[in-house]
N, C-alpha and C. Protein backbone atom coordinates (compact mmCIF):
# COMPACT_ATOMS: atom_id res chain seq x y z
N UNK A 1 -5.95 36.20 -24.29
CA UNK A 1 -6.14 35.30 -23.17
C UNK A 1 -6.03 33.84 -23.61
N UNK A 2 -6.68 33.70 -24.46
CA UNK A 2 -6.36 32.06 -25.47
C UNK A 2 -5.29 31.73 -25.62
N UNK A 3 -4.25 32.67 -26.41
CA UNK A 3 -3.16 32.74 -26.34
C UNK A 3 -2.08 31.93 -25.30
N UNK A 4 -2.53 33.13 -23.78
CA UNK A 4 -1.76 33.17 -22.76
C UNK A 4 -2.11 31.59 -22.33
N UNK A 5 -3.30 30.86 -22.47
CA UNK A 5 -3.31 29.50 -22.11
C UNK A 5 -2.98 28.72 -23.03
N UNK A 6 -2.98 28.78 -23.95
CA UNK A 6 -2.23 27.89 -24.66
C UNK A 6 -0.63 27.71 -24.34
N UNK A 7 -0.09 28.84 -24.42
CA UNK A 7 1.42 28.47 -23.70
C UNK A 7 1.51 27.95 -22.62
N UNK A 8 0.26 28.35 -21.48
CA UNK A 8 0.43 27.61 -20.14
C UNK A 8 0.30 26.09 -20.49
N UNK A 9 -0.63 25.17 -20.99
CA UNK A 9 -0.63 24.45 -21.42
C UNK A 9 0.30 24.08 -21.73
N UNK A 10 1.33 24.00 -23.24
CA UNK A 10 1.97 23.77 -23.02
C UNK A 10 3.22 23.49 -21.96
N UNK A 11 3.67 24.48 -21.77
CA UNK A 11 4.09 24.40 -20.56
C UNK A 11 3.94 23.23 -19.62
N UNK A 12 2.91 23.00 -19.43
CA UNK A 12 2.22 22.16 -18.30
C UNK A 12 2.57 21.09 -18.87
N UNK A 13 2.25 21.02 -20.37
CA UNK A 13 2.60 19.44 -21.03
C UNK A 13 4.22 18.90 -20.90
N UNK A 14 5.11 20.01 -21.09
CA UNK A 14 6.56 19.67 -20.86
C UNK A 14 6.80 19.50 -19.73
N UNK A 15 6.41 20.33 -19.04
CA UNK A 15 6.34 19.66 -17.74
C UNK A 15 6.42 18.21 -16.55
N UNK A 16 5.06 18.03 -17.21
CA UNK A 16 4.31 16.44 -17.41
C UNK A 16 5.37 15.31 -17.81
N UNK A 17 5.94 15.99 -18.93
CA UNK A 17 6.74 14.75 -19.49
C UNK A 17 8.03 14.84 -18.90
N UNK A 18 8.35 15.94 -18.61
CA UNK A 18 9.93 16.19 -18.10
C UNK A 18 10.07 14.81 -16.64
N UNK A 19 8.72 15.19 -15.95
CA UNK A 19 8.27 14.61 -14.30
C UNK A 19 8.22 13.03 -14.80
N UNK A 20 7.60 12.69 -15.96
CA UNK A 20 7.39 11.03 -16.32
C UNK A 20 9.20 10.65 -16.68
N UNK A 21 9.61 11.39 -17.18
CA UNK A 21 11.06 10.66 -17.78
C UNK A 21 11.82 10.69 -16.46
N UNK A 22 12.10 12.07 -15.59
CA UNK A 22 13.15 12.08 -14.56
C UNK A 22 12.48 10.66 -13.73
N UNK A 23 11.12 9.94 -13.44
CA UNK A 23 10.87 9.35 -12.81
C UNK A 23 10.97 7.77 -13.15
N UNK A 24 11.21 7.91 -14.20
CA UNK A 24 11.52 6.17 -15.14
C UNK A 24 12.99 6.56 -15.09
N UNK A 25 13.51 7.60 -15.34
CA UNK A 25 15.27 7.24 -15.09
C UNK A 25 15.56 6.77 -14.24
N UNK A 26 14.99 7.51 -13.04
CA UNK A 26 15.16 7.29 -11.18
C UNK A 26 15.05 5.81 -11.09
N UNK A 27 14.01 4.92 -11.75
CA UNK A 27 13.78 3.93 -11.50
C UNK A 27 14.59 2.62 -12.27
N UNK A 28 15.00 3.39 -13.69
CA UNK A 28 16.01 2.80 -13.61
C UNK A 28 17.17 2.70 -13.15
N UNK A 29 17.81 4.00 -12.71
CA UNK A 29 19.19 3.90 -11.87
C UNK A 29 19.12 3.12 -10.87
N UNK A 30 18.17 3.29 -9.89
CA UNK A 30 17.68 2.16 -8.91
C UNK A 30 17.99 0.94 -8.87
N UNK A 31 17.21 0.44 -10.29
CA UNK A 31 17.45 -1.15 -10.45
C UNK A 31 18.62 -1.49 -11.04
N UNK A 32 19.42 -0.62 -11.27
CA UNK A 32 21.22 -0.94 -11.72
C UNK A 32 21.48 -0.55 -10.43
N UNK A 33 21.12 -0.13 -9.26
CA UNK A 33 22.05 0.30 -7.93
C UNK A 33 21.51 -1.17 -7.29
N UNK A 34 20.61 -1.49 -7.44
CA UNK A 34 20.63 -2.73 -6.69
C UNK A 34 20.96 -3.95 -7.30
N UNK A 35 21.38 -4.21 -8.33
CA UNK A 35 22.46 -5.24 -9.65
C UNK A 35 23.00 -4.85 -9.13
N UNK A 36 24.23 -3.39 -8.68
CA UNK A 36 25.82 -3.37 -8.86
C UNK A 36 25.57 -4.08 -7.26
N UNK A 37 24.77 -3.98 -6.19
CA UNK A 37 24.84 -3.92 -4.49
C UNK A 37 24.70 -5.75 -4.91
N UNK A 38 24.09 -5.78 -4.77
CA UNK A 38 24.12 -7.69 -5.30
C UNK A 38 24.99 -8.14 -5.87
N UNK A 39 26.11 -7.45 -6.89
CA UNK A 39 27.08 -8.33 -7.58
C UNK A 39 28.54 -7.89 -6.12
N UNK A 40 28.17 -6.92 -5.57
CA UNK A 40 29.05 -6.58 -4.54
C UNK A 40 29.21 -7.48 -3.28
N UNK A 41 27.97 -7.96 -3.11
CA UNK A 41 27.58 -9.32 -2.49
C UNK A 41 28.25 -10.47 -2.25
N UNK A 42 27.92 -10.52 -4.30
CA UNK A 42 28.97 -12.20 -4.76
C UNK A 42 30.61 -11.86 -4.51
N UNK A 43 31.04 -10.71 -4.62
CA UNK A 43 32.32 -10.41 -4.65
C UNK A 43 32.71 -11.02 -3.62
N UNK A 44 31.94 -10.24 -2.44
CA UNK A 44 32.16 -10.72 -1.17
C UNK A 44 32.18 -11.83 -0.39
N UNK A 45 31.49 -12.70 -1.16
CA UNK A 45 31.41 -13.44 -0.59
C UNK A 45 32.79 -14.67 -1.20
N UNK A 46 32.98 -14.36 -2.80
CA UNK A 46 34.12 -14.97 -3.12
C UNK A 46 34.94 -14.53 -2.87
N UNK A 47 35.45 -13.85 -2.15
CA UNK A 47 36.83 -13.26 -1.33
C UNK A 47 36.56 -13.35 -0.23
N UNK A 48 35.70 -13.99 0.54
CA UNK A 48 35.65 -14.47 1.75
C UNK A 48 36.32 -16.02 1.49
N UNK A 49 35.82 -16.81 0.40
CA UNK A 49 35.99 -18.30 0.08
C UNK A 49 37.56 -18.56 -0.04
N UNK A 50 37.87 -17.15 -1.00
CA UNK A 50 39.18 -17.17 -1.84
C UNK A 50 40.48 -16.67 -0.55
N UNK A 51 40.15 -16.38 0.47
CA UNK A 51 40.81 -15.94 1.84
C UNK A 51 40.85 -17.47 2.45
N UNK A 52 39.34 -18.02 2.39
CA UNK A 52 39.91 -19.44 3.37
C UNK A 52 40.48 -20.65 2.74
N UNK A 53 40.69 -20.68 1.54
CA UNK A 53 41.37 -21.43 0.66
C UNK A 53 42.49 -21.35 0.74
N UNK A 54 43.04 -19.85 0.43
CA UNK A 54 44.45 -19.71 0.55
C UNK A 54 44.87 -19.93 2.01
N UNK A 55 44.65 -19.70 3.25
CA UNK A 55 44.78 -20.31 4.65
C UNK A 55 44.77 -21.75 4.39
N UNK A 56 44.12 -22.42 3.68
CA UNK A 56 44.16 -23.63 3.83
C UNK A 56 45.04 -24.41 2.73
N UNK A 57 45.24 -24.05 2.07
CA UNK A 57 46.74 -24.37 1.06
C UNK A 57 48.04 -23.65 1.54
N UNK A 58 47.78 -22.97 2.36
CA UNK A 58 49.32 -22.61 3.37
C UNK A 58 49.58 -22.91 4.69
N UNK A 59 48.92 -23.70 5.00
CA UNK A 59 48.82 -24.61 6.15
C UNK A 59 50.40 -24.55 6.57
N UNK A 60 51.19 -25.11 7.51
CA UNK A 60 52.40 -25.20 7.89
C UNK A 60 52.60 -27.00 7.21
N UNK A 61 51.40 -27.54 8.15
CA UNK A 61 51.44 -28.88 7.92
C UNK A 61 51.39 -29.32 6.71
N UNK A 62 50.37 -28.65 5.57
CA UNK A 62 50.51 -29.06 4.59
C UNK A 62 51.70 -28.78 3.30
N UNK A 63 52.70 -27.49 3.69
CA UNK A 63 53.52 -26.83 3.35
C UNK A 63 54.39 -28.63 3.68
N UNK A 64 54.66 -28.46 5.07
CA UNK A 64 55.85 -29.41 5.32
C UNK A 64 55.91 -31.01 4.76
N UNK A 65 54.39 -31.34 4.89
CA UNK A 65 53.80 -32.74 3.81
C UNK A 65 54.17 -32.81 2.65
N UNK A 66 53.82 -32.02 1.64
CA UNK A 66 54.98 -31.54 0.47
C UNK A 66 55.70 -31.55 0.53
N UNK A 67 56.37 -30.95 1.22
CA UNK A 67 58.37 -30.44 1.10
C UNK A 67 58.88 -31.88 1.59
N UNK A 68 58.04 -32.58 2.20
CA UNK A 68 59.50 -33.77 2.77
C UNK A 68 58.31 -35.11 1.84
N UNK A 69 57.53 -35.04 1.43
CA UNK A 69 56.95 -36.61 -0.03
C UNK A 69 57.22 -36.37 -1.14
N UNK A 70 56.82 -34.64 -1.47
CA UNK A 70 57.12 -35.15 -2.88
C UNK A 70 58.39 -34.42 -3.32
N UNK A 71 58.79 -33.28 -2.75
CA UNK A 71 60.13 -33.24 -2.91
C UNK A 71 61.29 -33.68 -2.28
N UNK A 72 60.97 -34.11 -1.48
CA UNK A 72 62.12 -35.51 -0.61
C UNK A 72 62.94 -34.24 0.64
N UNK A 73 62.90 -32.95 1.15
CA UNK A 73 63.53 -32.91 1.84
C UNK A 73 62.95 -32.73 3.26
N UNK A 74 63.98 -32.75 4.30
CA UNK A 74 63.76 -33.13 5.37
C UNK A 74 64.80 -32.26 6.42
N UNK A 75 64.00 -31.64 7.51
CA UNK A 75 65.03 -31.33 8.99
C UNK A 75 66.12 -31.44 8.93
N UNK A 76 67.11 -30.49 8.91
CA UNK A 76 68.64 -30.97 9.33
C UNK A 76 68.98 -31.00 10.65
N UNK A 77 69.58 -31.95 10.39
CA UNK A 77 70.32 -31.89 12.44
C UNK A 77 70.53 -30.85 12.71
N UNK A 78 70.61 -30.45 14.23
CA UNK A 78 70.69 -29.59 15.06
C UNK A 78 71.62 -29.00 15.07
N UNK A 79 72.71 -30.00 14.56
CA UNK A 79 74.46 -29.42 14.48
C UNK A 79 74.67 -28.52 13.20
N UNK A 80 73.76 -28.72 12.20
CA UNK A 80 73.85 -27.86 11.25
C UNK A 80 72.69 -26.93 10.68
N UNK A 81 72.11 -26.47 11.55
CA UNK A 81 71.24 -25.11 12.23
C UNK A 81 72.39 -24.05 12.54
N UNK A 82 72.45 -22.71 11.72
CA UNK A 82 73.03 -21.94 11.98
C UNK A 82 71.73 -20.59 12.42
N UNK A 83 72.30 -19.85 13.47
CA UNK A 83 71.12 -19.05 13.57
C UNK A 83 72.00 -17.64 13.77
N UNK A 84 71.55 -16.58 12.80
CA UNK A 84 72.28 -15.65 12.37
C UNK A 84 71.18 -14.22 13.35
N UNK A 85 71.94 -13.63 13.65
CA UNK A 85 71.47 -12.46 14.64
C UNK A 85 70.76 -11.66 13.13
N UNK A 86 69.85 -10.74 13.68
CA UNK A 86 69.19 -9.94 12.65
C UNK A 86 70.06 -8.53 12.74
N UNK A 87 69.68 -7.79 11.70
CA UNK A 87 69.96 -6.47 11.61
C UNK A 87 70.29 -5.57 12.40
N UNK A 88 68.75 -5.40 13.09
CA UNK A 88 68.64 -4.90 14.13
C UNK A 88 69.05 -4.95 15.17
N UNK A 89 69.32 -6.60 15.28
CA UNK A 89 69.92 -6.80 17.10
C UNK A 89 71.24 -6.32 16.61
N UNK A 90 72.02 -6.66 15.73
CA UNK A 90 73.46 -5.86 15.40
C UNK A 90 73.52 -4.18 15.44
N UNK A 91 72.70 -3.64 15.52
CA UNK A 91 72.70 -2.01 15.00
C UNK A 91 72.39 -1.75 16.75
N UNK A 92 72.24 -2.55 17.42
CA UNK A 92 71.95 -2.15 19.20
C UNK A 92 73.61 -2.33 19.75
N UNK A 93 73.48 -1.25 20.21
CA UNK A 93 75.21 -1.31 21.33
C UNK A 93 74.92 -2.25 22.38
């Protein structure tokens, strides 16, 4: 009978410890799931920034401000506007 409790015991002790470790892992995975959810955050929020930047360096206006100060060109007359049918409107009977 001594015996038979001593193994229960044991038992009980591995047990014990098995329940303390699975419960400090848990708690650490946790606090790396809420680091990765927070750095997912910053992502977000710099690809929100990095979206209105690029909108705003492709502006039309600011495209065309460039193209005609610092590289000097400019509108051609109207007379030399060629406007070429697309693909598609050619491939229609």
């Amino acid at each position: 009978m001594v015996r038979l409790n001593l193994i229960l015991l044991a038992i009980l002790i591995a047990c014990a410890l098995a329940l303390v470790t699975s419960q400090h892992q848990a708690r650490k995975l946790y606090v790396e799931l809420q680091k990765e959810q927070e750095l997912a955050k910053q992502f977000e929020v710099e690809w929100g920034q990095l979206q209105l930047e690029q909108g705003t360096w492709a502006m039309h206006a600011r495209v065309e401000k460039i193209a005609t100060q610092a590289l000097g060109m400019r509108v051609p007359p109207p007379s030399r506007i060629q406007i070429l049918p697309s693909a598609a409107a050619e491939a229609k009977p």
